[in-house]
N, C-alpha and C. Protein backbone atom coordinates (compact mmCIF):
# COMPACT_ATOMS: atom_id res chain seq x y z
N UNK A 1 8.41 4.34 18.53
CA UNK A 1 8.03 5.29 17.51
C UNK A 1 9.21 6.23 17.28
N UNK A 2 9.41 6.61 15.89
CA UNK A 2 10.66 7.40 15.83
C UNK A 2 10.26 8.80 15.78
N UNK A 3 11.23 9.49 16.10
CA UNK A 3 11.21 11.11 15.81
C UNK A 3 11.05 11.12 14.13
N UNK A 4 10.68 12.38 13.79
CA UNK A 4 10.85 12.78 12.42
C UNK A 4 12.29 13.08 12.05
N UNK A 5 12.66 13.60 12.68
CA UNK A 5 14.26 13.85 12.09
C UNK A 5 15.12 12.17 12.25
N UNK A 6 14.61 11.37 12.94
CA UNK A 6 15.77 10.04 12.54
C UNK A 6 15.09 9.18 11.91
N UNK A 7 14.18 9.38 11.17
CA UNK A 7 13.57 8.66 10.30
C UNK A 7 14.93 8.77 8.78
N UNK A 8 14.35 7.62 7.98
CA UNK A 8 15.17 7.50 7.08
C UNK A 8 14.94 7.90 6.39
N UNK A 9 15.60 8.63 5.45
CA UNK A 9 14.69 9.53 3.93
C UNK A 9 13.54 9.33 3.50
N UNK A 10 13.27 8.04 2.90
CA UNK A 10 11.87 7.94 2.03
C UNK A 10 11.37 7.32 3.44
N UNK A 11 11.23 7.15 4.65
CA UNK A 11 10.14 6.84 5.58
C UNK A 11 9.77 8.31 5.81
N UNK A 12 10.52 9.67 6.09
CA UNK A 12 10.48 10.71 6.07
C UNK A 12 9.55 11.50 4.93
N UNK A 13 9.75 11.12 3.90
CA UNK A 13 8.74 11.27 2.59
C UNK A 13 7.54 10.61 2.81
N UNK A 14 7.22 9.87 3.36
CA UNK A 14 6.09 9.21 3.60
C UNK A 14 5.18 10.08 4.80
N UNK A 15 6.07 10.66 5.49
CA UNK A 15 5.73 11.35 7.20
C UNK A 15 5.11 13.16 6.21
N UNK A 16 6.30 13.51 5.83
CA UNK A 16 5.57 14.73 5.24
C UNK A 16 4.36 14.29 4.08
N UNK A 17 4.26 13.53 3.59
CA UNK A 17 3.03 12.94 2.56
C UNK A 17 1.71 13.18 3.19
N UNK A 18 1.80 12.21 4.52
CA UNK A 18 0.74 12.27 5.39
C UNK A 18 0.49 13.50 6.00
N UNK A 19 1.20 13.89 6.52
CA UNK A 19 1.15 15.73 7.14
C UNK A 19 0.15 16.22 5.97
N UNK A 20 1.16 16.55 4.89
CA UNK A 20 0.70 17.46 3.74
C UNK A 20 -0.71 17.29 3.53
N UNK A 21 -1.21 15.82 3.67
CA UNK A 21 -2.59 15.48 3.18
C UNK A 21 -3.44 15.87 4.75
N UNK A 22 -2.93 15.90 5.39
CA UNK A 22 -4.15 16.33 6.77
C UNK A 22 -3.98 14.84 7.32
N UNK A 23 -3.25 13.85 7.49
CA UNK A 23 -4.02 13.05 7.91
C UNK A 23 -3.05 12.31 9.25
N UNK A 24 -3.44 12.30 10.06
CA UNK A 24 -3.20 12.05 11.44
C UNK A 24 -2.28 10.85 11.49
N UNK A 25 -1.17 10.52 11.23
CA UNK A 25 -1.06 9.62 11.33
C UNK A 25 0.76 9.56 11.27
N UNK A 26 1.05 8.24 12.34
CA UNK A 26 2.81 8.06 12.49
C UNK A 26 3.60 7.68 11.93
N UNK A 27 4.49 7.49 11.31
CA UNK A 27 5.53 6.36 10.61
C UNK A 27 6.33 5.97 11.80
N UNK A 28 6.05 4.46 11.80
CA UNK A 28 7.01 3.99 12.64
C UNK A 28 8.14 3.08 12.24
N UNK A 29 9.64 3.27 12.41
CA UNK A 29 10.68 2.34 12.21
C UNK A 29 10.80 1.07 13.01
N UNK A 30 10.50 0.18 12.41
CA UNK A 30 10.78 -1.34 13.33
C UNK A 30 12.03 -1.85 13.14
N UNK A 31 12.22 -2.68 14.54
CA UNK A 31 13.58 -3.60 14.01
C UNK A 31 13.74 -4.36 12.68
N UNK A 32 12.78 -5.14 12.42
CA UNK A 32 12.17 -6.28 12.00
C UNK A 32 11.86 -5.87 10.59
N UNK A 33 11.87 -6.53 9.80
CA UNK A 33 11.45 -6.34 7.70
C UNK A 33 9.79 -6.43 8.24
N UNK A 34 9.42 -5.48 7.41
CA UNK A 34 8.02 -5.54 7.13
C UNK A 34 7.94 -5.56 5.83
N UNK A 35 8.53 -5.91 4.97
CA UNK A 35 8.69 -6.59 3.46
C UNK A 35 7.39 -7.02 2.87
N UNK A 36 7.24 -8.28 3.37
CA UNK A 36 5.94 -9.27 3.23
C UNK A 36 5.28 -9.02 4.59
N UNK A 37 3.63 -8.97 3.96
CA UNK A 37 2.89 -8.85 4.62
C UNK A 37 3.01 -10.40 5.86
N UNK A 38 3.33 -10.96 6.02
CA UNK A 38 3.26 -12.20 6.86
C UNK A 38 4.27 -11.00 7.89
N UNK A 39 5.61 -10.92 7.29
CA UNK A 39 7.00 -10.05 8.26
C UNK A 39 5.94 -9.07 8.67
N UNK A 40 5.61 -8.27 8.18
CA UNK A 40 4.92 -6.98 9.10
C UNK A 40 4.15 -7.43 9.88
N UNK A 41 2.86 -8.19 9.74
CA UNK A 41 2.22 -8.37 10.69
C UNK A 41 2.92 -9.09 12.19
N UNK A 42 4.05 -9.73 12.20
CA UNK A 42 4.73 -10.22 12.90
C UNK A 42 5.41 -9.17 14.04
N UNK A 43 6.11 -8.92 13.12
CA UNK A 43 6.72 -7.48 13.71
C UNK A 43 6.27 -6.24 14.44
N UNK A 44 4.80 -6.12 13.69
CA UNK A 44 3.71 -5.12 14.76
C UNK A 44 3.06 -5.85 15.22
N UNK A 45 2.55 -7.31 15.12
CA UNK A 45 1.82 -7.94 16.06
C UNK A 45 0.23 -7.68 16.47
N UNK A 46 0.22 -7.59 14.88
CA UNK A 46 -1.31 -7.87 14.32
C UNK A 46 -1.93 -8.95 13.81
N UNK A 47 -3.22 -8.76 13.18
CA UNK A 47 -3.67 -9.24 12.28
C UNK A 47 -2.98 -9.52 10.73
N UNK A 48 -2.48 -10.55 10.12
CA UNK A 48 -2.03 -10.55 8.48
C UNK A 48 -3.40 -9.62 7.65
N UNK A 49 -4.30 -9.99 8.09
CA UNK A 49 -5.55 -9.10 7.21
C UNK A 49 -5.43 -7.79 7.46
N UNK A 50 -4.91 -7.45 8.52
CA UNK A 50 -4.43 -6.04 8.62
C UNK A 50 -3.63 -4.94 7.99
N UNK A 51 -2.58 -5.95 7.66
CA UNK A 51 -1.47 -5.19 6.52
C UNK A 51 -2.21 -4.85 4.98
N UNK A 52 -2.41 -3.56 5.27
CA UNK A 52 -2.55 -3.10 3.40
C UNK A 52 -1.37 -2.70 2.35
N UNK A 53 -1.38 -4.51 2.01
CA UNK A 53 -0.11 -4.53 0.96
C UNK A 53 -0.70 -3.53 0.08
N UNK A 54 0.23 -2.97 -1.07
CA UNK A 54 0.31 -2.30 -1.96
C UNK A 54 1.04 -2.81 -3.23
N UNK A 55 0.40 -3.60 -4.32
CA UNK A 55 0.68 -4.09 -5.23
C UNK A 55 0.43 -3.39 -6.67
N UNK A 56 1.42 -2.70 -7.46
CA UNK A 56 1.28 -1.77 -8.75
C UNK A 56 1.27 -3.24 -9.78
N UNK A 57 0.39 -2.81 -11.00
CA UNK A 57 0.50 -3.18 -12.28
C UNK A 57 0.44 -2.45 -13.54
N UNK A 58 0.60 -2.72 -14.13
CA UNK A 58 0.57 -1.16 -15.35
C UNK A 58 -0.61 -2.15 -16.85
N UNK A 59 -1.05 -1.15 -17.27
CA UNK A 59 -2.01 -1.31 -18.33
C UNK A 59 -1.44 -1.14 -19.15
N UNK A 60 -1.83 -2.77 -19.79
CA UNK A 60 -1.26 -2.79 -21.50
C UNK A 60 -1.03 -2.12 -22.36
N UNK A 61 -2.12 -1.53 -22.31
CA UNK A 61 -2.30 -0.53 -23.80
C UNK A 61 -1.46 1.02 -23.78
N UNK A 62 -2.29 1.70 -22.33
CA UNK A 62 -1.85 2.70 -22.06
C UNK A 62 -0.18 2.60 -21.08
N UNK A 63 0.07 1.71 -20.50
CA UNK A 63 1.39 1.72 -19.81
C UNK A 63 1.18 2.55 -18.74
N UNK A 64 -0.09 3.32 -18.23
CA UNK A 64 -0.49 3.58 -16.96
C UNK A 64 -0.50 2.96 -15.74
N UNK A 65 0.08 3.65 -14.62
CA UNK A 65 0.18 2.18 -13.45
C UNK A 65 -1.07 2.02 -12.60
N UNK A 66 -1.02 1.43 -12.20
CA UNK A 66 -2.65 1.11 -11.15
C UNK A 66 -1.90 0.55 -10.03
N UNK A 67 -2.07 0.98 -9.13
CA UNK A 67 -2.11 0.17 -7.62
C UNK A 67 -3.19 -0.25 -6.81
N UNK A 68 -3.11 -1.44 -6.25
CA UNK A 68 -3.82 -2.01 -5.78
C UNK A 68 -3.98 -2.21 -4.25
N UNK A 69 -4.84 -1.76 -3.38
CA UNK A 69 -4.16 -1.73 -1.85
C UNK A 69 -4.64 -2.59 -1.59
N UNK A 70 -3.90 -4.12 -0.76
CA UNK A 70 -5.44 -4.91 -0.37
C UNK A 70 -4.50 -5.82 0.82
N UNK A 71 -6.45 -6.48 1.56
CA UNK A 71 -5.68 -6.52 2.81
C UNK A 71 -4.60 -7.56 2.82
N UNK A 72 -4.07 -8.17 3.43
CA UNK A 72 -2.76 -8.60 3.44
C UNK A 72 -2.46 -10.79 2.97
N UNK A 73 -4.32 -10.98 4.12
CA UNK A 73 -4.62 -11.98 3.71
C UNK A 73 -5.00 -12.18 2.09
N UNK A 74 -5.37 -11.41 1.50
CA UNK A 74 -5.65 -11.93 -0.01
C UNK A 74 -5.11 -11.53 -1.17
N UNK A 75 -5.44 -12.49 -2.43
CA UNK A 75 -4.34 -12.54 -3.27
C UNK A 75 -5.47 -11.79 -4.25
N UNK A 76 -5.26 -10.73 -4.99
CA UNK A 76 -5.19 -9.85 -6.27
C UNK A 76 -5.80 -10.77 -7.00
N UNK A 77 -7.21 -10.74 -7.63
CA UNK A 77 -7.66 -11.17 -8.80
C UNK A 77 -7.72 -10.49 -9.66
N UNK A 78 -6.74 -10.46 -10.89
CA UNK A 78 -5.97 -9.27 -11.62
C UNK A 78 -7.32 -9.08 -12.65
N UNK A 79 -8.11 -10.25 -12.89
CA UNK A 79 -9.61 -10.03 -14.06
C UNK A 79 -10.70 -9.19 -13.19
N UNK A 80 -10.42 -9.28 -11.75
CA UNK A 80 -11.53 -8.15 -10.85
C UNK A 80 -10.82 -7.07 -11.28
N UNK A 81 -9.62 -6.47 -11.00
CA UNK A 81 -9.26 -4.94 -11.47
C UNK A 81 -9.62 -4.41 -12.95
N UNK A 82 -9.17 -5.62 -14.05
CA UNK A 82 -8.98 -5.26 -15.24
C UNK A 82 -11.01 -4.63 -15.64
N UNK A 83 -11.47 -5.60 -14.92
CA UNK A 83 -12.95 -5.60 -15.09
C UNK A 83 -13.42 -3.74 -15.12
N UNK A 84 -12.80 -2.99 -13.98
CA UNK A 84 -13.03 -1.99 -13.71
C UNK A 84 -11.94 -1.05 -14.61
N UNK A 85 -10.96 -1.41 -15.02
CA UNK A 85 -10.24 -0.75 -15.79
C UNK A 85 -10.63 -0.45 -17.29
N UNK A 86 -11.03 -1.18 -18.13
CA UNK A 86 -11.55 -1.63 -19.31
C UNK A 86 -10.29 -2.50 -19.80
N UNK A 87 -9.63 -2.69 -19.35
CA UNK A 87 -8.32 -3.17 -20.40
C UNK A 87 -7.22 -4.21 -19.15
N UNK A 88 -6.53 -5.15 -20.02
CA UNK A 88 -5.83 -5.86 -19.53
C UNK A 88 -4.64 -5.06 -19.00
N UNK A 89 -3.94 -5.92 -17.46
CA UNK A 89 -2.99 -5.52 -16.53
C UNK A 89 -2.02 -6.45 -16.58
N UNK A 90 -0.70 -6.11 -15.91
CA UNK A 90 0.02 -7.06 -16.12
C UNK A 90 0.82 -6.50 -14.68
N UNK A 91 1.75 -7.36 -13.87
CA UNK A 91 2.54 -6.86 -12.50
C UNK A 91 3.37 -6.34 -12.86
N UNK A 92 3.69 -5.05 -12.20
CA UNK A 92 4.51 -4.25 -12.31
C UNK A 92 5.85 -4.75 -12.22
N UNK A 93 7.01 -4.19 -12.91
CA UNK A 93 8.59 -5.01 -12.88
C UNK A 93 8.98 -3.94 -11.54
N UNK A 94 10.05 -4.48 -10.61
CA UNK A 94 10.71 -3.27 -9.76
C UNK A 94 10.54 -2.32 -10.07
N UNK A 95 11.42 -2.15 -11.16
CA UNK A 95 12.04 -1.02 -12.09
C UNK A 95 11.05 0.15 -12.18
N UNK A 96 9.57 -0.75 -13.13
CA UNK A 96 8.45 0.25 -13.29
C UNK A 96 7.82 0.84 -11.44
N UNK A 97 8.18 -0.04 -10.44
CA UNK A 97 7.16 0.56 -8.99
C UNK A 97 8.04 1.36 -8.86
N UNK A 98 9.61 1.34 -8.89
CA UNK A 98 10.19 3.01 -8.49
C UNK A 98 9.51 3.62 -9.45
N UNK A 99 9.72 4.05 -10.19
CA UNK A 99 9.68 5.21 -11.67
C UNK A 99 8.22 5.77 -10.96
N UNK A 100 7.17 4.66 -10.58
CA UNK A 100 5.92 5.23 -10.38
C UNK A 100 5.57 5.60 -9.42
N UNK A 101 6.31 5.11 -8.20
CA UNK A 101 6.17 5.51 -7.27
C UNK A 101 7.59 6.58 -6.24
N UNK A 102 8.55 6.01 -6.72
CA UNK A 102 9.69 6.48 -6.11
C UNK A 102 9.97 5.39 -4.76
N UNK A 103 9.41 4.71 -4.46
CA UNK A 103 9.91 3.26 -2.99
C UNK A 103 9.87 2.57 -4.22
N UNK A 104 10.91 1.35 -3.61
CA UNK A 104 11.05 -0.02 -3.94
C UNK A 104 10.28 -0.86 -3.00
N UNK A 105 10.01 -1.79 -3.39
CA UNK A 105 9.01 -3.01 -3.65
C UNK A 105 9.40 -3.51 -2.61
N UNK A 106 8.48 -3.75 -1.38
CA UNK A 106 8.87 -3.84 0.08
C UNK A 106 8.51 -2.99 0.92
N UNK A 107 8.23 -1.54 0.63
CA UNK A 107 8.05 -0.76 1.55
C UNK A 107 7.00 0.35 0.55
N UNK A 108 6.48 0.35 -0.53
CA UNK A 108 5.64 1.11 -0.90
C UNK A 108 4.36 1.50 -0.35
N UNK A 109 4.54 2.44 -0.30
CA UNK A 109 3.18 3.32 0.60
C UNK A 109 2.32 3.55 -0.24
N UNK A 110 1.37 3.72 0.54
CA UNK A 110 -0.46 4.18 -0.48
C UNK A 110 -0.28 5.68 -1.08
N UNK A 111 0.49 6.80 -0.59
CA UNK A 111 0.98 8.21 -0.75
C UNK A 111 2.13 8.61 -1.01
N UNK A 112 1.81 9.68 -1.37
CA UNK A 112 3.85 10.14 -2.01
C UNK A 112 4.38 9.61 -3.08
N UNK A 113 3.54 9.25 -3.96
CA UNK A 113 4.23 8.88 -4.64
C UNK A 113 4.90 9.68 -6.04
N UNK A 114 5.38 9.61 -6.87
CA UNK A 114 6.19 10.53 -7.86
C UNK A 114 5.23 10.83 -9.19
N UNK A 115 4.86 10.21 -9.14
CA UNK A 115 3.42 9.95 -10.65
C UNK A 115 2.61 9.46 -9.68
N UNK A 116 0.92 9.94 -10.73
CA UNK A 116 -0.62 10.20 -10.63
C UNK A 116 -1.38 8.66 -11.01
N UNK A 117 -1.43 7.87 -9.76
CA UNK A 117 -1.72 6.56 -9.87
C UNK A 117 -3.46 6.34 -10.08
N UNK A 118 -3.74 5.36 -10.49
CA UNK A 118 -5.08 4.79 -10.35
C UNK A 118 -5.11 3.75 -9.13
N UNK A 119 -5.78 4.21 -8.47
CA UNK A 119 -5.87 3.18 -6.74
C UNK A 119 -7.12 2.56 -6.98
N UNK A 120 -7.19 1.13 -6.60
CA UNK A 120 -8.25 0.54 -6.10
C UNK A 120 -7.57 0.10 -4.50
N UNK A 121 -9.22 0.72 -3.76
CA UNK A 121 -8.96 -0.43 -2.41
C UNK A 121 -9.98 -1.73 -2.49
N UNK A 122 -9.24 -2.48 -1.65
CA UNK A 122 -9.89 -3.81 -1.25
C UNK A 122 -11.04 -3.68 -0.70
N UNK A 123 -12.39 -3.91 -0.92
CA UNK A 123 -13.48 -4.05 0.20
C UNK A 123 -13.42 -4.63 1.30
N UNK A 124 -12.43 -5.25 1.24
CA UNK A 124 -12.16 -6.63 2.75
C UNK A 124 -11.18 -5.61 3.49
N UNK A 125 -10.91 -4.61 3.38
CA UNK A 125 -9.93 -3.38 4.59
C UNK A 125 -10.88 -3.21 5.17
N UNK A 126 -12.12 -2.54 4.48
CA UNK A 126 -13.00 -2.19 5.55
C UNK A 126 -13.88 -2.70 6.63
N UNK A 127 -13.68 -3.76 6.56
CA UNK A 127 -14.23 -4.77 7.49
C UNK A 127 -13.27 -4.65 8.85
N UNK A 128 -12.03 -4.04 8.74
CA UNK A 128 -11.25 -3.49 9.82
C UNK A 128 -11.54 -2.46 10.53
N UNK A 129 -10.95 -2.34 11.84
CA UNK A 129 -11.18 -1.18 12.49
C UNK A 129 -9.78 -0.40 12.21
N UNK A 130 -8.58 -1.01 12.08
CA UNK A 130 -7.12 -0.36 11.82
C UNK A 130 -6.17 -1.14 11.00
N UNK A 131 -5.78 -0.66 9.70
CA UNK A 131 -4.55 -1.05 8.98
C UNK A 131 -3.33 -0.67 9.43
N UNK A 132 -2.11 -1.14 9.20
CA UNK A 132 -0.87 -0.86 8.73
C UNK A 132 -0.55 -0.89 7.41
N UNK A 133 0.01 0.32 6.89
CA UNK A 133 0.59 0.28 5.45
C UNK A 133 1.88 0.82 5.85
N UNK A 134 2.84 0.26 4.60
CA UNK A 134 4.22 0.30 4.41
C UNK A 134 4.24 1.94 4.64
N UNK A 135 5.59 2.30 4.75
CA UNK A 135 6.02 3.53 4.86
C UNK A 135 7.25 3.95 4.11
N UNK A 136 7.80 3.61 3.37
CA UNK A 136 8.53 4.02 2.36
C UNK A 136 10.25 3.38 2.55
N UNK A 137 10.28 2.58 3.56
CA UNK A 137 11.16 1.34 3.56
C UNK A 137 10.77 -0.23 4.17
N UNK A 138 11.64 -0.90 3.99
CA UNK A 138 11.12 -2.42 4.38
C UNK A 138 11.04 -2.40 5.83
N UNK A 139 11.13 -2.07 6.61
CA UNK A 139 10.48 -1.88 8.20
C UNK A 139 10.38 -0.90 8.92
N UNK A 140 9.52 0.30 8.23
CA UNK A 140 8.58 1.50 8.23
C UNK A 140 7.20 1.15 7.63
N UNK A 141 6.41 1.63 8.71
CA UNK A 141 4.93 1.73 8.87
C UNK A 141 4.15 2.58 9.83
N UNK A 142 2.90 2.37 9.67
CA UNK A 142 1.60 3.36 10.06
C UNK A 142 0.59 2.53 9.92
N UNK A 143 0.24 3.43 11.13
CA UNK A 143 -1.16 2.71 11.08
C UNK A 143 -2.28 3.84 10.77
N UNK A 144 -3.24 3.10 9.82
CA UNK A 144 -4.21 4.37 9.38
C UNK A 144 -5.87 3.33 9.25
N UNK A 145 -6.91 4.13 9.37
CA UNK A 145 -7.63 3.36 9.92
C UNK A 145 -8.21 3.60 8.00
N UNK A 146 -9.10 2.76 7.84
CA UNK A 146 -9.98 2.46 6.68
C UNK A 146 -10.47 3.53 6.00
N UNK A 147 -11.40 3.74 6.74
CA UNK A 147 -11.87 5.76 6.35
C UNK A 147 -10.78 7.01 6.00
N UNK A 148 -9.31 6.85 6.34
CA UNK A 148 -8.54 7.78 6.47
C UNK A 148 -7.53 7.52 4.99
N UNK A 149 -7.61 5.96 4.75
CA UNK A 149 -6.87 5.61 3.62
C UNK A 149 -7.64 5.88 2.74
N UNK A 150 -8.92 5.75 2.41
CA UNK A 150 -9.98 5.87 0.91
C UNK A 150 -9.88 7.69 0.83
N UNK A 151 -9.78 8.50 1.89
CA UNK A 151 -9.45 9.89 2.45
C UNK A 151 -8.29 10.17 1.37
N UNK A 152 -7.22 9.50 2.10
CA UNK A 152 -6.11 9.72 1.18
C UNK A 152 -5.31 9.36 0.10
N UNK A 153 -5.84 8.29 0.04
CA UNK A 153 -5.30 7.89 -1.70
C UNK A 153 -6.43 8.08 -2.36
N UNK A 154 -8.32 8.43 -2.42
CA UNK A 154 -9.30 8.78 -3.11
C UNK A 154 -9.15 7.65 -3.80
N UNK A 155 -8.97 5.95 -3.58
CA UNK A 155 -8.92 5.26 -4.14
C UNK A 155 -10.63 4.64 -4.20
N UNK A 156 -10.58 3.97 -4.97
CA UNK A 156 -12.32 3.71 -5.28
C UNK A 156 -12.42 1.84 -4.73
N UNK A 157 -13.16 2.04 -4.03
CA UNK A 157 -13.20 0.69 -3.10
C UNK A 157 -14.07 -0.31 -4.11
N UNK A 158 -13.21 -1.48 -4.64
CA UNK A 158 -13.46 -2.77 -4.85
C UNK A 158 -13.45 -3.95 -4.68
N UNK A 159 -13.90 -5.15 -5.03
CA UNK A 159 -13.71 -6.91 -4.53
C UNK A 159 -12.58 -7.00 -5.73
N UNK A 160 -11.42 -7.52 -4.59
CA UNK A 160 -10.33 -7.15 -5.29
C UNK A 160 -9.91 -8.87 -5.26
N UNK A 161 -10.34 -9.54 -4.27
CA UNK A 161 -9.85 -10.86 -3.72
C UNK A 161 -9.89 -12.27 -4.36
N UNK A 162 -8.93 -12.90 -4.36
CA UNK A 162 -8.84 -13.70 -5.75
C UNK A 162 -9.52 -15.11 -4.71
N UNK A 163 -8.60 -15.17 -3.19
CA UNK A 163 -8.90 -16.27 -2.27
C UNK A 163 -8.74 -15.42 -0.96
N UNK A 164 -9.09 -16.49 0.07
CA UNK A 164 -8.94 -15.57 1.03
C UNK A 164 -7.81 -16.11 2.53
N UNK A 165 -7.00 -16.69 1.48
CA UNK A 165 -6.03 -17.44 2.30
C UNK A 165 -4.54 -16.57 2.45
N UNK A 166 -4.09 -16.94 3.62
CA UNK A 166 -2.71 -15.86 3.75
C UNK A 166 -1.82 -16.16 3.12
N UNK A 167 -0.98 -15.03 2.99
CA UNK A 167 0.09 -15.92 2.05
C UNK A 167 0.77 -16.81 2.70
C-alpha cells in the first residue's frame, strides 16, 4: 500500500476524491497494469467479477457523458443503458473520457472526475461483498465495497449486462 505523498498525481486525485467524499477507502499502487479488467484482477488476485470497470459513452443528441460501472465479468448492453436514458449512446473516444473525466482510459475511477457525469451501476456488483475500482492510473486501485460505491458516485443501480462471460 502506498503512502499518500508517493502516490502519483492523478492516483493522488483519486485519494483526496475519496477523503473529500467521507469514504474510507485506499489507493493502492501495484507493480502490475491494472488496465483491463482480466490485468487487475490478476494483479490483486481476485475475482474478474470483482473489478468495477468503468466504461463512458456520450449521448447523441445531447453529447452528455454517461458512465457505466460494471462488474468486470460483463459486457455493457448499450440498448439496457439507452433504455434508461431516453436516447441513443455511442463509446466514448479517449479524447472525450479525459475532457470528462480528467484519467485516461485504463485507470478511470468512479470519482473525481472534471465534469458532472450520469452513472449507472451494474446490479451484478452487488451480489459482491468487495470491488476494486481503478484509481486514476493503469496500476492504481481500491477497494470499495458495493454500498460505499452507489454512496459515492449516487449512481442509480441497473441490469447493465449484455453476457456474462469474462472478457
Amino acid at each position: 500500500m502506498a503512502e499518500k505523498t508517493s502516490l502519483k498525481r492523478s492516483a493522488r486525485a483519486v485519494q483526496d476524491a475519496l477523503d473529500a467524499a467521507g469514504v474510507a477507502c485506499v489507493v493502492e499502487q501495484l507493480p502490475d497494469s491494472t488496465r483491463r479488467a482480466k490485468d487487475a484482477a490478476k494483479a490483486i488476485g481476485c475475482d474478474i467479477a470483482q473489478i468495477a470497470k468503468s466504461i463512458l459513452f456520450v449521448k447523441q443528441s445531447s453529447g452528455q457523458t454517461v458512465m457505466v460501472i460494471a462488474s468486470g465479468v460483463n459486457r455493457i448492453d448499450e440498448g439496457k443503458v439507452q433504455v434508461h436514458l431516453g436516447e441513443e449512446i455511442k463509446q466514448a473516444t479517449p479524447d472525450q473520457v479525459r475532457a470528462a473525466t480528467g484519467y485516461a482510459i485504463g485507470g478511470v475511477p468512479p470519482c473525481g472526475h472534471v465534469s458532472e457525469l450520469v452513472i449507472f451501476l451494474d446490479e451484478d456488483l452487488f451480489a459482491l461483498d468487495s470491488l476494486w475500482a481503478a484509481a486514476g492510473t493503469p496500476n492504481a486501485v481500491f477497494r470499495i465495497l458495493p454500498a460505499q460505491l452507489k454512496r459515492l458516485t449516487n449512481g442509480k443501480v441497473i441490469d447493465v449486462a449484455k453476457n456474462k462471460t469474462s472478457e
